[in-house]
Protein backbone atom coordinates (compact mmCIF):
# COMPACT_ATOMS: atom_id res chain seq x y z
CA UNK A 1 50.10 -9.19 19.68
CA UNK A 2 47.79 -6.41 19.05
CA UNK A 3 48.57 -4.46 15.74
CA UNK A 4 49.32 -0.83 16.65
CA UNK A 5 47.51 2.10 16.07
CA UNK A 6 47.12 6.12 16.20
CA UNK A 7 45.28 7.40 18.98
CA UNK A 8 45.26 11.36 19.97
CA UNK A 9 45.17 11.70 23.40
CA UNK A 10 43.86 15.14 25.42
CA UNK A 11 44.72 14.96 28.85
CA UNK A 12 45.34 11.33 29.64
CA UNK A 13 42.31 10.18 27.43
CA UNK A 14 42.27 9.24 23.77
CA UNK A 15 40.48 11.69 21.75
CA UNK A 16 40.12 8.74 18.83
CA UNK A 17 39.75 5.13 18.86
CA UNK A 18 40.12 4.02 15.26
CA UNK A 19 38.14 5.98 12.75
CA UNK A 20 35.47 6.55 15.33
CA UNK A 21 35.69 10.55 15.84
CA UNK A 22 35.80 12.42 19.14
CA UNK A 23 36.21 9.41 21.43
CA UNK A 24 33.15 7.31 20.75
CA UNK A 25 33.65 4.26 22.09
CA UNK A 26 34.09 0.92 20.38
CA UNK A 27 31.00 -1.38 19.94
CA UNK A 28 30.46 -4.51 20.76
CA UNK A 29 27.49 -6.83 21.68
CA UNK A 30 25.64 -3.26 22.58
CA UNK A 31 28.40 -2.57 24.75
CA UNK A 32 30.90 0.19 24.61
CA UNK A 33 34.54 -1.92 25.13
CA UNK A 34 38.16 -1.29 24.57
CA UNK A 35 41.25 -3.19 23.31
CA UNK A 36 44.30 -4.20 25.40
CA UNK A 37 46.67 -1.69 23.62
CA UNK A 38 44.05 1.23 23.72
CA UNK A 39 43.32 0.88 27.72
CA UNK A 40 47.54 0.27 28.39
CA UNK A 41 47.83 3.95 26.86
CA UNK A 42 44.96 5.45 28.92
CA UNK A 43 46.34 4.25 31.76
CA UNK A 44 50.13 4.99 30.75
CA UNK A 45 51.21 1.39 31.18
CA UNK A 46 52.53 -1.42 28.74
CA UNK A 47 50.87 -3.95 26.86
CA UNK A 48 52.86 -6.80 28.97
CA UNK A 49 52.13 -4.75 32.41
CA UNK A 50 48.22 -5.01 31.74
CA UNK A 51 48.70 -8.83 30.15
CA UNK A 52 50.90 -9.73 33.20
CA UNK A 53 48.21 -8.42 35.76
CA UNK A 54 45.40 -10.53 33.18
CA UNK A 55 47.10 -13.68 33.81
CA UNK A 56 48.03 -12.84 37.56
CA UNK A 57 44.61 -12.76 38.39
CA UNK A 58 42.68 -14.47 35.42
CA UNK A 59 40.21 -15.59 38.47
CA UNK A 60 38.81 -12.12 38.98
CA UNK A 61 38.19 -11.82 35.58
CA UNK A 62 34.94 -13.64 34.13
CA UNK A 63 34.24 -14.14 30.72
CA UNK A 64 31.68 -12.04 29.29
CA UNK A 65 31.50 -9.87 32.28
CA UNK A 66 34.71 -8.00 32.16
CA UNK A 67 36.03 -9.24 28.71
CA UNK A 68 35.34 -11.24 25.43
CA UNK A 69 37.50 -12.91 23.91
CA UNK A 70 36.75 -13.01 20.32
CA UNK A 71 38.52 -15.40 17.83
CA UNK A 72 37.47 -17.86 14.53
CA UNK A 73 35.01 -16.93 12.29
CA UNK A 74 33.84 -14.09 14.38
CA UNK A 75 37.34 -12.33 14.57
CA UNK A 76 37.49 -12.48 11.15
CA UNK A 77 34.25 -10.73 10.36
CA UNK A 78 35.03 -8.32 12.83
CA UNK A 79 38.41 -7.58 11.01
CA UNK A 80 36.09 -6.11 8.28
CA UNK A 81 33.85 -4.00 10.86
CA UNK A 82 34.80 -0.20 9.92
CA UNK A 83 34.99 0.56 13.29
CA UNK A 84 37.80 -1.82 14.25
CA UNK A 85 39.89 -1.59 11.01
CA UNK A 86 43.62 -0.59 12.50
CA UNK A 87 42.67 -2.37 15.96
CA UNK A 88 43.34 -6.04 15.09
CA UNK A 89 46.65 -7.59 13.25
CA UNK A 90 46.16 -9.41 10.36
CA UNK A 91 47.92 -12.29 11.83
CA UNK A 92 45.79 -12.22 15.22
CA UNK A 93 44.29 -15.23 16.60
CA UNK A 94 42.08 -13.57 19.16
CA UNK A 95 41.17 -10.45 20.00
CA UNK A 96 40.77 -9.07 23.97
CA UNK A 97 37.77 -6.69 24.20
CA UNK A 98 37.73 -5.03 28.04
CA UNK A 99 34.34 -4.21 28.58
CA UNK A 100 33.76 -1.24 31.59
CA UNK A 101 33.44 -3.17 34.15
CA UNK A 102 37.22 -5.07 32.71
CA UNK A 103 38.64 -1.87 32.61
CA UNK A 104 37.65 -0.69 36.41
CA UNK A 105 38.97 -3.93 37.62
CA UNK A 106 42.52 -3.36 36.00
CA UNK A 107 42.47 -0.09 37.12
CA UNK A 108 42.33 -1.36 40.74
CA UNK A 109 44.70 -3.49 39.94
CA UNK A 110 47.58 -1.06 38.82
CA UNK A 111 46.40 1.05 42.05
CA UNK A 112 48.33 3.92 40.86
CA UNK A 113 47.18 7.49 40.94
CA UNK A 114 46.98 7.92 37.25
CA UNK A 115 45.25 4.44 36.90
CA UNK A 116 42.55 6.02 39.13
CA UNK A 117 42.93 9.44 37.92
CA UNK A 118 42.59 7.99 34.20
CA UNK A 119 39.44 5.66 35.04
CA UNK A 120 37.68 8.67 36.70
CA UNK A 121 38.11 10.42 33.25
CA UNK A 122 36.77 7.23 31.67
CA UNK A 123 33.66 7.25 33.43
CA UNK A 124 33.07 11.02 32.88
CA UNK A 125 33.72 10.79 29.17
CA UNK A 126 34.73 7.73 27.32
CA UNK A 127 31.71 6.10 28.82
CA UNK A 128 29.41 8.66 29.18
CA UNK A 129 25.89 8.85 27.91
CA UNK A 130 28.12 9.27 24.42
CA UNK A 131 28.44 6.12 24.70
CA UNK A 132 25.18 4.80 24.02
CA UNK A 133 23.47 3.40 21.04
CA UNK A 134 21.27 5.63 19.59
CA UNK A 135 17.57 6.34 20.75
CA UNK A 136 15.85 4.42 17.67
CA UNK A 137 18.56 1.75 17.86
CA UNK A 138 18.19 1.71 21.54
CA UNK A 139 14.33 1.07 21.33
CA UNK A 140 14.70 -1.55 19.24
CA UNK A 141 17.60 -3.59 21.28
CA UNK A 142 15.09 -3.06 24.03
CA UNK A 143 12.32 -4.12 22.35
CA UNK A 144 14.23 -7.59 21.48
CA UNK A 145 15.11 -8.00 24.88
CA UNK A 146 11.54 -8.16 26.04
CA UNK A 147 10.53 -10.41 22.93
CA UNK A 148 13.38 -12.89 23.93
CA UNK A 149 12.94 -12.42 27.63
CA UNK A 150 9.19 -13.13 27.57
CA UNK A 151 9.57 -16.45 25.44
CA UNK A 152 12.25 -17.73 27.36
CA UNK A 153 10.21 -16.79 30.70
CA UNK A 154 7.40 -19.06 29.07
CA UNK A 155 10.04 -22.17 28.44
CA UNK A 156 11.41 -21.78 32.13
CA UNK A 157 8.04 -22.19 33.39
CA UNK A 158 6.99 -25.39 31.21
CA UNK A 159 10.58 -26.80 32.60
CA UNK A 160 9.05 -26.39 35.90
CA UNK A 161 11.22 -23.59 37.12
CA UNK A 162 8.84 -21.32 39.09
CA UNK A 163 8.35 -17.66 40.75
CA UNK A 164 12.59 -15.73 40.82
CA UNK A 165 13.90 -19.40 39.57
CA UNK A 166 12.00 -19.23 36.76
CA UNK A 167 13.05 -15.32 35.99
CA UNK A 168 16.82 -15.95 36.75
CA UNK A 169 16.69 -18.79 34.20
CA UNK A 170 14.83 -16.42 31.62
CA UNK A 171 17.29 -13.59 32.02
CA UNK A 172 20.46 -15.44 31.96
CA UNK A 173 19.05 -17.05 28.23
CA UNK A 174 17.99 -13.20 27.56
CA UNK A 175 21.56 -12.16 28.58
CA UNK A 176 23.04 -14.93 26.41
CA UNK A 177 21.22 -14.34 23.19
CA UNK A 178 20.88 -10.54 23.05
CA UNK A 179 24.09 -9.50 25.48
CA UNK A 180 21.76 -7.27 27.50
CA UNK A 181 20.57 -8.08 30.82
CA UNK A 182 17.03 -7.76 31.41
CA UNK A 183 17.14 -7.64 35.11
CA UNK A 184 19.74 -5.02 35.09
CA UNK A 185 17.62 -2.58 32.88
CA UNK A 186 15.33 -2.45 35.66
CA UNK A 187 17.54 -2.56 38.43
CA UNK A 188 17.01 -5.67 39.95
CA UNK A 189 20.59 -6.91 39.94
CA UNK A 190 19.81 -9.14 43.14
CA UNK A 191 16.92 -11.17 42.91
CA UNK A 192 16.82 -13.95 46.18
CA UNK A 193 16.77 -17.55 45.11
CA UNK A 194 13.18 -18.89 46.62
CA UNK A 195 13.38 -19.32 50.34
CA UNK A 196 12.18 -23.55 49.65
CA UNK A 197 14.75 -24.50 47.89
CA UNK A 198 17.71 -26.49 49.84
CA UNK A 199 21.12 -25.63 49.75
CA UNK A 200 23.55 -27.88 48.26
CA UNK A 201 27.46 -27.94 48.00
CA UNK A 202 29.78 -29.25 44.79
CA UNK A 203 29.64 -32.91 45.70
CA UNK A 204 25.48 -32.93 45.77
CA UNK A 205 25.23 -30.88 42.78
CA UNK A 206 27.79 -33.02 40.92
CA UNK A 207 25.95 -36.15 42.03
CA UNK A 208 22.97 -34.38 40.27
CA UNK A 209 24.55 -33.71 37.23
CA UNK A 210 25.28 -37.91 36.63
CA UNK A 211 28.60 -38.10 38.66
CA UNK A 212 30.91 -35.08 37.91
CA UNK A 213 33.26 -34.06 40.50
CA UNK A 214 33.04 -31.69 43.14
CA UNK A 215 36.40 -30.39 41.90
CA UNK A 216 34.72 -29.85 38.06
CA UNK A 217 32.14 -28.45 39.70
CA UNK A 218 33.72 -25.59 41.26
CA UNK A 219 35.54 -25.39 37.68
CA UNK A 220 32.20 -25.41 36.01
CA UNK A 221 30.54 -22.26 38.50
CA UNK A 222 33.89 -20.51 37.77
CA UNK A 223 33.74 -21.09 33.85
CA UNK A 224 30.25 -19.74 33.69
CA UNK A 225 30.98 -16.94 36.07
CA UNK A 226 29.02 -17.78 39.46
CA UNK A 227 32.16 -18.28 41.28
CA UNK A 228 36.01 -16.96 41.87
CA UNK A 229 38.58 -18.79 43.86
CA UNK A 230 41.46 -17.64 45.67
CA UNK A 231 44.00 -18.26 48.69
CA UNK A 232 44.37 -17.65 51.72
CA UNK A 233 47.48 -15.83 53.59
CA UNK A 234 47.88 -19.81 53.88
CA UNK A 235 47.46 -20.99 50.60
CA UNK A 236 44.30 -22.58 51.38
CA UNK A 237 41.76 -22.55 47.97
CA UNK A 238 38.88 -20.58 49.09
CA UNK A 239 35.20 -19.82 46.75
CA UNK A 240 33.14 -16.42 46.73
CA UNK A 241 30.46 -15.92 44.60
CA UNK A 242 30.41 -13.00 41.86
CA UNK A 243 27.78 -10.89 41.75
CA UNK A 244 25.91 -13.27 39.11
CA UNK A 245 26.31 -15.71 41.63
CA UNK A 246 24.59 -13.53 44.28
CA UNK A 247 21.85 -13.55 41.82
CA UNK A 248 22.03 -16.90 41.52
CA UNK A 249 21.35 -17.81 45.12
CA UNK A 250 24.76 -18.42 45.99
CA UNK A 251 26.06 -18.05 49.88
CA UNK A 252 28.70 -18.41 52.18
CA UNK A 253 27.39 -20.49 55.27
CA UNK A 254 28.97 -21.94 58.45
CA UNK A 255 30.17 -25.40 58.24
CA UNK A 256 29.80 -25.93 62.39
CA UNK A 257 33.44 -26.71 62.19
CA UNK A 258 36.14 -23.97 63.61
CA UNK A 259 39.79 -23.62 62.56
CA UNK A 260 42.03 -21.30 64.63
CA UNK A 261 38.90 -20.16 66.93
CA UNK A 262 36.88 -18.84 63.48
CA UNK A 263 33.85 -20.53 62.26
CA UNK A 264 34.76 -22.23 58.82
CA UNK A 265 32.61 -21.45 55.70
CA UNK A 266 31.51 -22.76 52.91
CA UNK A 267 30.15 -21.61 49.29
CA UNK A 268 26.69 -23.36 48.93
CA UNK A 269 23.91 -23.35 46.09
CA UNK A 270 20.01 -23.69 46.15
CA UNK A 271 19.45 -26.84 44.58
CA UNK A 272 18.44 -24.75 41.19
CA UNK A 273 21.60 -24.31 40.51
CA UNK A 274 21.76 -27.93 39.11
CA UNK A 275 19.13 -27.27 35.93
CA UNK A 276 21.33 -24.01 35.59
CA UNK A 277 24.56 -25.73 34.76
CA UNK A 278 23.37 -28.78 33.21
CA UNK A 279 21.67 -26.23 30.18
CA UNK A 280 25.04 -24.54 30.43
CA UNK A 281 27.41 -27.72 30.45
CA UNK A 282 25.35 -30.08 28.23
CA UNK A 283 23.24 -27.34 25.76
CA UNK A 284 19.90 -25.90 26.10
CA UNK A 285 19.06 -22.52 26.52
């Protein structure tokens, strides 16, 4: 468990996190985030309430995207970060950062009127433009995004990855060395897979990647945060893609087969999807 800590609050929000004055939020891979214990008292719930509704629904939470989980050498380095002395016991083996996104989602979760009410104060002031790094530090995160994302786009290309394959590969390696996004500074959250490229299901893409099974598949696109499952009012497992699925050319199509008069549908992936997850699975980029 968390190791507790002060925190003023001022009208549902806290006023402090740590030793960081007037409700700056706490840093992390350029991102402002916030502990377990600090978002259960800004939304006036308990510890277990927000860990129970975690595990509940672990599926609509992907790593990286709405949390990170931080643990080994790194929690212990970040035990000695001045801005996070107080936040983390001693005796801790990991450490959940929620990350705004994380936060949002919980607060739909508890779908309480002083979840919502507290989250609407969040956006206005916890992260507000407060928030950010500052200008010169800002400039110079950018300016390693576009070194990173440049080389990267130059090694997706010599792989033979071409046109939005080739600049979905290069931002997800951007995203995974620097934690910022490229496509998402510019706005272009949604870029289509190219229109030539067929559309596979687990079982092809599995066959691709030298026999794994659909079922590790679906694992595998839910791991690296393409995919969430869920059931049914009939139990029935079900895949959506997440938004970086979108991205990734991920769609729900019709099978041609009906059950109970509606047209049954499927999750499928353009066949890039394959050099995707065998960099992810097996190391590369």
């Amino acid at each position: 468990m968390m190791h507790e800590h002060n925190a003023s609050r001022a009208q549902g929000l806290p006023a402090q996190i740590g030793n960081v004055p007037d409700g700056d939020p706490i840093g992390y891979k350029g991102q402002p985030v916030m502990t377990t214990e600090l978002m259960a008292k800004s939304f006036g719930a308990g510890i277990k309430q927000i860990s129970d509704n975690f595990a509940n629904n672990s599926a609509r939470f992907v790593e990286g995207v709405h949390f990170h989980k931080v643990h080994g050498p790194a929690l212990k380095a970040l035990k000695n970060e001045p801005d996070y002395i107080g936040l983390v016991g001693k005796t801790a083996s990991h450490l959940l950062l929620w990350t705004e996104r994380g936060v949002a989602r919980h607060a739909k979760i508890l779908d309480t009127d002083t979840a919502w009410e507290i989250f609407e104060q969040l956006e206005d002031t916890y992260f507000s433009v407060k928030a950010g790094l500052s200008l010169l530090k800002r400039s110079a995160q950018l300016r390693e995004v576009e070194q990173v994302f440049s080389i990267t786009a130059r090694m997706a290309k010599l792989a033979g990855l071409k046109d939005n394959a080739a600049i979905l590969s290069a931002a997800l390696a951007t995203k995974r060395e620097t934690g910022t996004d490229p496509l998402e500074i510019v706005g272009r959250t949604h870029l289509p897979a190219p229109a030539n490229l067929a559309m596979i299901n687990p079982k092809t893409i599995g066959d691709r990647l030298g026999g794994r099974s659909a079922q590790d598949v679906n694992k595998d696109l839910i791991h690296h945060g393409f995919q969430r499952s869920f059931r049914d009012d009939k139990r029935a497992l079900h895949y959506e893609p997440t938004e970086k699925g979108v991205t990734a050319g991920g769609q729900m199509m019709d099978t041609g087969k009906k059950q109970g008069g509606r047209m049954i549908q499927q999750l499928l992936w353009p066949s890039s999807i394959v050099e995707t997850l065998r960099r992810l699975i097996f190391g590369g980029m």
